[in-house]
PDB file of N, CA and C in Angstrom:
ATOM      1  N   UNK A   1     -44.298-144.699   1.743  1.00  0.00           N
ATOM      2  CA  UNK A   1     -45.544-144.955   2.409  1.00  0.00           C
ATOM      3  C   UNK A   1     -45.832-146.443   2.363  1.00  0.00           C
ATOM      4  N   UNK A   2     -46.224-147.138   3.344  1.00  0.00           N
ATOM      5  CA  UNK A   2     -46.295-148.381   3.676  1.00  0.00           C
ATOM      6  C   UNK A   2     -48.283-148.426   3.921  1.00  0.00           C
ATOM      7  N   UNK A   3     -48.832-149.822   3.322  1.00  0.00           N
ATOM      8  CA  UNK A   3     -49.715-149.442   3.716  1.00  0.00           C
ATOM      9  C   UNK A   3     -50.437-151.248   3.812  1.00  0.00           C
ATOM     10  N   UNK A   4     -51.150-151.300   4.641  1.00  0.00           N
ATOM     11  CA  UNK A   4     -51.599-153.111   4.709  1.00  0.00           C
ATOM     12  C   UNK A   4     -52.896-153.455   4.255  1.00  0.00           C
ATOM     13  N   UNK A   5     -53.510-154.513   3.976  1.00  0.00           N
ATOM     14  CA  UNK A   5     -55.017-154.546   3.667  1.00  0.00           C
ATOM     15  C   UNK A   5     -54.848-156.415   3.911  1.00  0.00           C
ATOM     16  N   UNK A   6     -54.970-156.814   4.747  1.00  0.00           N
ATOM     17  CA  UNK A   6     -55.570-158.152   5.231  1.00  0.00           C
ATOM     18  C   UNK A   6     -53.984-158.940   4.696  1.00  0.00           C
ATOM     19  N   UNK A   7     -53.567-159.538   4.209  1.00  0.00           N
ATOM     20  CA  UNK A   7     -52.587-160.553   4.178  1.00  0.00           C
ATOM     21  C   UNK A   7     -51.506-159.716   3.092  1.00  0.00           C
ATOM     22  N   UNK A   8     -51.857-158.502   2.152  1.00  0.00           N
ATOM     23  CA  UNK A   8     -50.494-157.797   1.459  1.00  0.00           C
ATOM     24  C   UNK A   8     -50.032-156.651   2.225  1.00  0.00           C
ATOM     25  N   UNK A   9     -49.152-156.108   1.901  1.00  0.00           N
ATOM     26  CA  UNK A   9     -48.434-155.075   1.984  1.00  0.00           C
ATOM     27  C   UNK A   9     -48.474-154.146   0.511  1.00  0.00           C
ATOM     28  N   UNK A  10     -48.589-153.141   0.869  1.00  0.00           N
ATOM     29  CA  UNK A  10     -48.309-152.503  -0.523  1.00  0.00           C
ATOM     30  C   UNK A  10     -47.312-150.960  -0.224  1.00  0.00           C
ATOM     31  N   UNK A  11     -46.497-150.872  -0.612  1.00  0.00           N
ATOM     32  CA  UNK A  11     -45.146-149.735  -0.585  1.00  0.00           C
ATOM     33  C   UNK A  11     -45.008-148.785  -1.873  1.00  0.00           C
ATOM     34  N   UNK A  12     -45.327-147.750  -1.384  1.00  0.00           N
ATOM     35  CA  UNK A  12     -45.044-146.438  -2.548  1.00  0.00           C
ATOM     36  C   UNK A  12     -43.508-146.148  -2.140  1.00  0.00           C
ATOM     37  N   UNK A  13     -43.473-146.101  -3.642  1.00  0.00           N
ATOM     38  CA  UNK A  13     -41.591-145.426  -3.505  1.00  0.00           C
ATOM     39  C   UNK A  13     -41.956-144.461  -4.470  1.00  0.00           C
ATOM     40  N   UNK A  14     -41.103-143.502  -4.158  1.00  0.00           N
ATOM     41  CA  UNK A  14     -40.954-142.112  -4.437  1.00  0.00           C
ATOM     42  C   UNK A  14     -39.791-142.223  -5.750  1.00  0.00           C
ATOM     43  N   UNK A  15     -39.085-143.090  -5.337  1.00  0.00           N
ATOM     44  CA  UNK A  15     -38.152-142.962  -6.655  1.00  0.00           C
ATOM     45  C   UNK A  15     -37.179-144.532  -6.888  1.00  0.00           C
ATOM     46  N   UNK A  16     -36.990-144.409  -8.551  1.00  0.00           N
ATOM     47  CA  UNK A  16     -36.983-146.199  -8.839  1.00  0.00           C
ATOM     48  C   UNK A  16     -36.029-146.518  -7.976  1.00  0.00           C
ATOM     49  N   UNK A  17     -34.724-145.429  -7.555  1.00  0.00           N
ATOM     50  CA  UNK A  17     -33.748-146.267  -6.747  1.00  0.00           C
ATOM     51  C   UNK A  17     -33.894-147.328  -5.222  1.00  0.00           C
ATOM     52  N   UNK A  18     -35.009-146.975  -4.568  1.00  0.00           N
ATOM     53  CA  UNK A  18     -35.655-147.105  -3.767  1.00  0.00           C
ATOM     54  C   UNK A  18     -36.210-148.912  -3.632  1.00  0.00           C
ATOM     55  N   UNK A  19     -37.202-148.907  -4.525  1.00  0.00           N
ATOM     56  CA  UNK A  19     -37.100-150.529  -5.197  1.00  0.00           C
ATOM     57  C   UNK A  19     -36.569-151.395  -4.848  1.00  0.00           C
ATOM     58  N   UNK A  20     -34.882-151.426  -5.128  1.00  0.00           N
ATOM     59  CA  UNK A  20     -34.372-152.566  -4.815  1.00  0.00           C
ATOM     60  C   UNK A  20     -34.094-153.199  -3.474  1.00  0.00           C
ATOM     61  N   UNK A  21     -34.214-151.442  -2.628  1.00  0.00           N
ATOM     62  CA  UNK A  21     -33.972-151.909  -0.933  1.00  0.00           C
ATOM     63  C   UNK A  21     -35.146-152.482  -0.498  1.00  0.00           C
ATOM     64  N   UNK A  22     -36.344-151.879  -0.766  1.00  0.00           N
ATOM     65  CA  UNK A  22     -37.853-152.265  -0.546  1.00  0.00           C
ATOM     66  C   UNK A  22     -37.588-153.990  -0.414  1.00  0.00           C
ATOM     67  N   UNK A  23     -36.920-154.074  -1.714  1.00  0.00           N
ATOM     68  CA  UNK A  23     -37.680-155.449  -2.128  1.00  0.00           C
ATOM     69  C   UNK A  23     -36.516-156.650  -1.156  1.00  0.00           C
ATOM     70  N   UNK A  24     -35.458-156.317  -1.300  1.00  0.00           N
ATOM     71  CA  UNK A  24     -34.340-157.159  -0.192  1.00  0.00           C
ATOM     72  C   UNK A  24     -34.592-156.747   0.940  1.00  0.00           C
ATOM     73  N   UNK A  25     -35.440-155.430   1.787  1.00  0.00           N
ATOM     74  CA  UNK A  25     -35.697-155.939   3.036  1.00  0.00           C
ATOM     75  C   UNK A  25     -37.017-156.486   3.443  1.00  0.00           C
ATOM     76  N   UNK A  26     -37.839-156.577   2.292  1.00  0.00           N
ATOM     77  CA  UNK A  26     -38.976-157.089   2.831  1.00  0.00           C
ATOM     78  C   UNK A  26     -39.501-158.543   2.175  1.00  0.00           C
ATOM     79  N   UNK A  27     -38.608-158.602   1.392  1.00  0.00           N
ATOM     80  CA  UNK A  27     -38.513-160.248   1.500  1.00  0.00           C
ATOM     81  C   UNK A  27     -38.233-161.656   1.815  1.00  0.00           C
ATOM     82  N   UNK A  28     -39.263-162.933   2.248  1.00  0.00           N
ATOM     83  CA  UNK A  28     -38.483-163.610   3.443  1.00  0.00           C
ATOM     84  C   UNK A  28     -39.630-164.457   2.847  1.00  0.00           C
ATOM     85  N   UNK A  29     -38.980-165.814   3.605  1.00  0.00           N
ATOM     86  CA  UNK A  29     -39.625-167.100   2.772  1.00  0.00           C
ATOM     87  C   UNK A  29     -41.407-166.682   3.333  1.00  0.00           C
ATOM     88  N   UNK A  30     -41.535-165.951   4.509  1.00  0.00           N
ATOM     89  CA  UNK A  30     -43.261-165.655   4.230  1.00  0.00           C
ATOM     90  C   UNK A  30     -43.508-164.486   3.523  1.00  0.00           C
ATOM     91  N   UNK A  31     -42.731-163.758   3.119  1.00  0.00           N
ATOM     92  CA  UNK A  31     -43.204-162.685   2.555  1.00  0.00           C
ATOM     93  C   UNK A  31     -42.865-162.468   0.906  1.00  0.00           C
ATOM     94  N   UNK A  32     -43.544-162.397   0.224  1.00  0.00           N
ATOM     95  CA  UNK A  32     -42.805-162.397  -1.276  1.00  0.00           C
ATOM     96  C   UNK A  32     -43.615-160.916  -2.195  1.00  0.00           C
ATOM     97  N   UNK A  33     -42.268-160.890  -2.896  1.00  0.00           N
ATOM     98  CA  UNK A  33     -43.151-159.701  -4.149  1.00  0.00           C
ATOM     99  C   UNK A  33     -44.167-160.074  -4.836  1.00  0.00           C
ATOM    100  N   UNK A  34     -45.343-159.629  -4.972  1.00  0.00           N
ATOM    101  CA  UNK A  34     -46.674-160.632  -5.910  1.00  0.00           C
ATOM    102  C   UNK A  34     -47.073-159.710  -6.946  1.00  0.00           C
ATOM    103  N   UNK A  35     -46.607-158.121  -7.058  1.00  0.00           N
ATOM    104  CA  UNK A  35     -46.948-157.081  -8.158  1.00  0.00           C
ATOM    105  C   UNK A  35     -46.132-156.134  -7.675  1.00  0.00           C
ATOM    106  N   UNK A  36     -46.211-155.264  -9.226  1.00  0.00           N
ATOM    107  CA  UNK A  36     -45.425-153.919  -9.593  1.00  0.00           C
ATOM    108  C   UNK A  36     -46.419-153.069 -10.649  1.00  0.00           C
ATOM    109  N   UNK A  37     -46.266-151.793 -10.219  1.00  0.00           N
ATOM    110  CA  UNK A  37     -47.341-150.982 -10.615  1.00  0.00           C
ATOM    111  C   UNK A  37     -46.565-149.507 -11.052  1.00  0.00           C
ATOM    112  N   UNK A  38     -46.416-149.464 -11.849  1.00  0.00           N
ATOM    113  CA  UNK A  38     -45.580-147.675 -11.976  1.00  0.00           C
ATOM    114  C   UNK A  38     -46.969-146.540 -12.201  1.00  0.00           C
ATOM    115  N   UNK A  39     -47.093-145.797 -11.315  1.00  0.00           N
ATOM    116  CA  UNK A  39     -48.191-144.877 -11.565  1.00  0.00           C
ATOM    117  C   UNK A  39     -47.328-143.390 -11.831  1.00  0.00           C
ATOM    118  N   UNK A  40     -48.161-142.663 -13.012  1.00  0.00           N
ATOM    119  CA  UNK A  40     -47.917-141.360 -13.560  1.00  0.00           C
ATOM    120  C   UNK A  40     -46.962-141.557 -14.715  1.00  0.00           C
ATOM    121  N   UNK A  41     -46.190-140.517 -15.842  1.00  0.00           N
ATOM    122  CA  UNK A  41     -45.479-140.421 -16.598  1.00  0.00           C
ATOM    123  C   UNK A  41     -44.436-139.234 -16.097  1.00  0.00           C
ATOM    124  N   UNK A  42     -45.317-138.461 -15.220  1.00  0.00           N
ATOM    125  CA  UNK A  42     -44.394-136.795 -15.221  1.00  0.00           C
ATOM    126  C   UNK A  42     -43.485-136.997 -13.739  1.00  0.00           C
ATOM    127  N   UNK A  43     -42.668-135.884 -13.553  1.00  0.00           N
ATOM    128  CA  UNK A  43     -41.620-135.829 -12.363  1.00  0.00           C
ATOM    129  C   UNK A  43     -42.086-136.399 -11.449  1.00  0.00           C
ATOM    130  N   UNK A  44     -43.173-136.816 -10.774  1.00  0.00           N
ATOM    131  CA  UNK A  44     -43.996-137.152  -9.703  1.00  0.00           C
ATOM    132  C   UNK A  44     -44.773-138.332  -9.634  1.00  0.00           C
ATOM    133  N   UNK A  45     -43.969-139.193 -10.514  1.00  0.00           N
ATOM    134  CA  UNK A  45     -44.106-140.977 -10.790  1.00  0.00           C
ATOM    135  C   UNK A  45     -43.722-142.030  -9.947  1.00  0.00           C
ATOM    136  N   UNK A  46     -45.107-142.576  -9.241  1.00  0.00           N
ATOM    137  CA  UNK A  46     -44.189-143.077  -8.240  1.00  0.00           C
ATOM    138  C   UNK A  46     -44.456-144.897  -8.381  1.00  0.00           C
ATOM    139  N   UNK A  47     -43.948-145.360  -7.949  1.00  0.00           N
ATOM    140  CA  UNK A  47     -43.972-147.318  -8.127  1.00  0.00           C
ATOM    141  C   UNK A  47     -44.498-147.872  -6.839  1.00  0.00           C
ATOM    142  N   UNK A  48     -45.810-148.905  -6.962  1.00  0.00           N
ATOM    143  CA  UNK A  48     -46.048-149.530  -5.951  1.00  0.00           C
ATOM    144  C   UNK A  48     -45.892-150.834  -5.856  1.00  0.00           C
ATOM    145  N   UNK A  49     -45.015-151.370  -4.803  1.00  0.00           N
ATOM    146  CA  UNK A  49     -45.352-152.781  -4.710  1.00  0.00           C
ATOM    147  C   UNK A  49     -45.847-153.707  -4.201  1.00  0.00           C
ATOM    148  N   UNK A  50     -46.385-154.615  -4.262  1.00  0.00           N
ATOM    149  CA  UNK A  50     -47.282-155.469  -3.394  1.00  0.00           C
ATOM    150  C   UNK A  50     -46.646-156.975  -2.689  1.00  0.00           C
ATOM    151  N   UNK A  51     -46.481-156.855  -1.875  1.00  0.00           N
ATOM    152  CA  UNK A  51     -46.143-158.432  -1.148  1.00  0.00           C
ATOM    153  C   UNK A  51     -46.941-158.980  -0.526  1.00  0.00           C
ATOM    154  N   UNK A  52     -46.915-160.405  -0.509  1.00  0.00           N
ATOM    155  CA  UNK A  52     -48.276-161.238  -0.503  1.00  0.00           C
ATOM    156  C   UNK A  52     -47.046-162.070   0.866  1.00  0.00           C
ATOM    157  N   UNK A  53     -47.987-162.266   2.326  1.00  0.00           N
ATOM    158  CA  UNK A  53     -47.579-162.873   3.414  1.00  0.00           C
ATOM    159  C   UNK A  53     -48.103-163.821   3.717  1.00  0.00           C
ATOM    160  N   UNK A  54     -47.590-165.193   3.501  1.00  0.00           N
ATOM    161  CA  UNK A  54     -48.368-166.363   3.410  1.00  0.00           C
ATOM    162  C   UNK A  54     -47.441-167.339   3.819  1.00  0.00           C
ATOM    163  N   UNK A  55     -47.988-168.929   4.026  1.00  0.00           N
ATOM    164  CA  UNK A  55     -47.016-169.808   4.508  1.00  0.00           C
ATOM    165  C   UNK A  55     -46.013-170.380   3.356  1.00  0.00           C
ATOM    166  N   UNK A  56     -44.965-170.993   3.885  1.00  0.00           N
ATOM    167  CA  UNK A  56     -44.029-171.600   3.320  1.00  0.00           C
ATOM    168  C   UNK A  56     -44.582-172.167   1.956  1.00  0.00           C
ATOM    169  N   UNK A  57     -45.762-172.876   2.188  1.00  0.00           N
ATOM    170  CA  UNK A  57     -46.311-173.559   0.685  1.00  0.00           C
ATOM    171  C   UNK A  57     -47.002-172.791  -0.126  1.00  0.00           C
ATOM    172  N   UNK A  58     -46.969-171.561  -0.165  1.00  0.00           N
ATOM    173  CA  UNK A  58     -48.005-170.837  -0.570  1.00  0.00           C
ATOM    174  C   UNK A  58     -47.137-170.676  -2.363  1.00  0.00           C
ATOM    175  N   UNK A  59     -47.960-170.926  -3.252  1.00  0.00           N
ATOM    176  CA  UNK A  59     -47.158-170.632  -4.508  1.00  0.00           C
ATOM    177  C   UNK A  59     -47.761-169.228  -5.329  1.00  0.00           C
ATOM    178  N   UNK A  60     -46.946-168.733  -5.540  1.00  0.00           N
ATOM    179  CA  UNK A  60     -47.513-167.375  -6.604  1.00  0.00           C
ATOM    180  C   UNK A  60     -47.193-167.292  -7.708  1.00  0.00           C
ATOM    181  N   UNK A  61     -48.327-167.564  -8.576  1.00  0.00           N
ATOM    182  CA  UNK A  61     -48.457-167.761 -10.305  1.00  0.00           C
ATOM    183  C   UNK A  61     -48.334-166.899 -11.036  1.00  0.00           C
ATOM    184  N   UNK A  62     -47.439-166.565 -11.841  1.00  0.00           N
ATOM    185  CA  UNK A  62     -47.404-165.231 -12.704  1.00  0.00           C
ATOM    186  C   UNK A  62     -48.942-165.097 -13.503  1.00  0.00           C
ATOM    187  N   UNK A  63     -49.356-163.629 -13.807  1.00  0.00           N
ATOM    188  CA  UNK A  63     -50.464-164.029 -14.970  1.00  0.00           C
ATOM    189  C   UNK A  63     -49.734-163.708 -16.505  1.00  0.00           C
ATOM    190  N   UNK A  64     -50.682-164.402 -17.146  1.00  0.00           N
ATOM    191  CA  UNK A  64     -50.165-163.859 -18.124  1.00  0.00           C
ATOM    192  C   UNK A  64     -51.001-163.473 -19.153  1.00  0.00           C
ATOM    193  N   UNK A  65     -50.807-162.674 -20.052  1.00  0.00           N
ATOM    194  CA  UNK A  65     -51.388-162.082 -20.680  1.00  0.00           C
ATOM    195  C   UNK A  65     -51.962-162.451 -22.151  1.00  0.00           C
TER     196      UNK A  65
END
């Protein structure tokens, strides 16, 4: 499930293998990974990710904790 809200993207994957294609086809010097989210513990755990679509100069700061 693909879903937009003003300048991210955010992608439910159904399963971790999934992930790595997500993330090599939807990344491109405007588009970058900006979060990872694993929701649930049981069979029906699914991972969301967020990409942030912005210009060439745009920098994204890890947080930290």
């Amino acid at each position: 499930m693909v879903r937009t809200r003003g300048n991210e993207i955010h992608v439910i994957c159904n399963r971790e293998e999934q992930m790595d294609g997500v993330v090599s086809r939807l990344t491109t010097p405007n588009c970058k990974l900006a979060g990872y989210e694993e929701w649930d513990d049981d069979e029906d755990r699914k991972w969301i990710l967020t990409f942030i679509v912005a210009d060439d100069d745009y920098v994204i700061e890890p947080e930290l904790n």
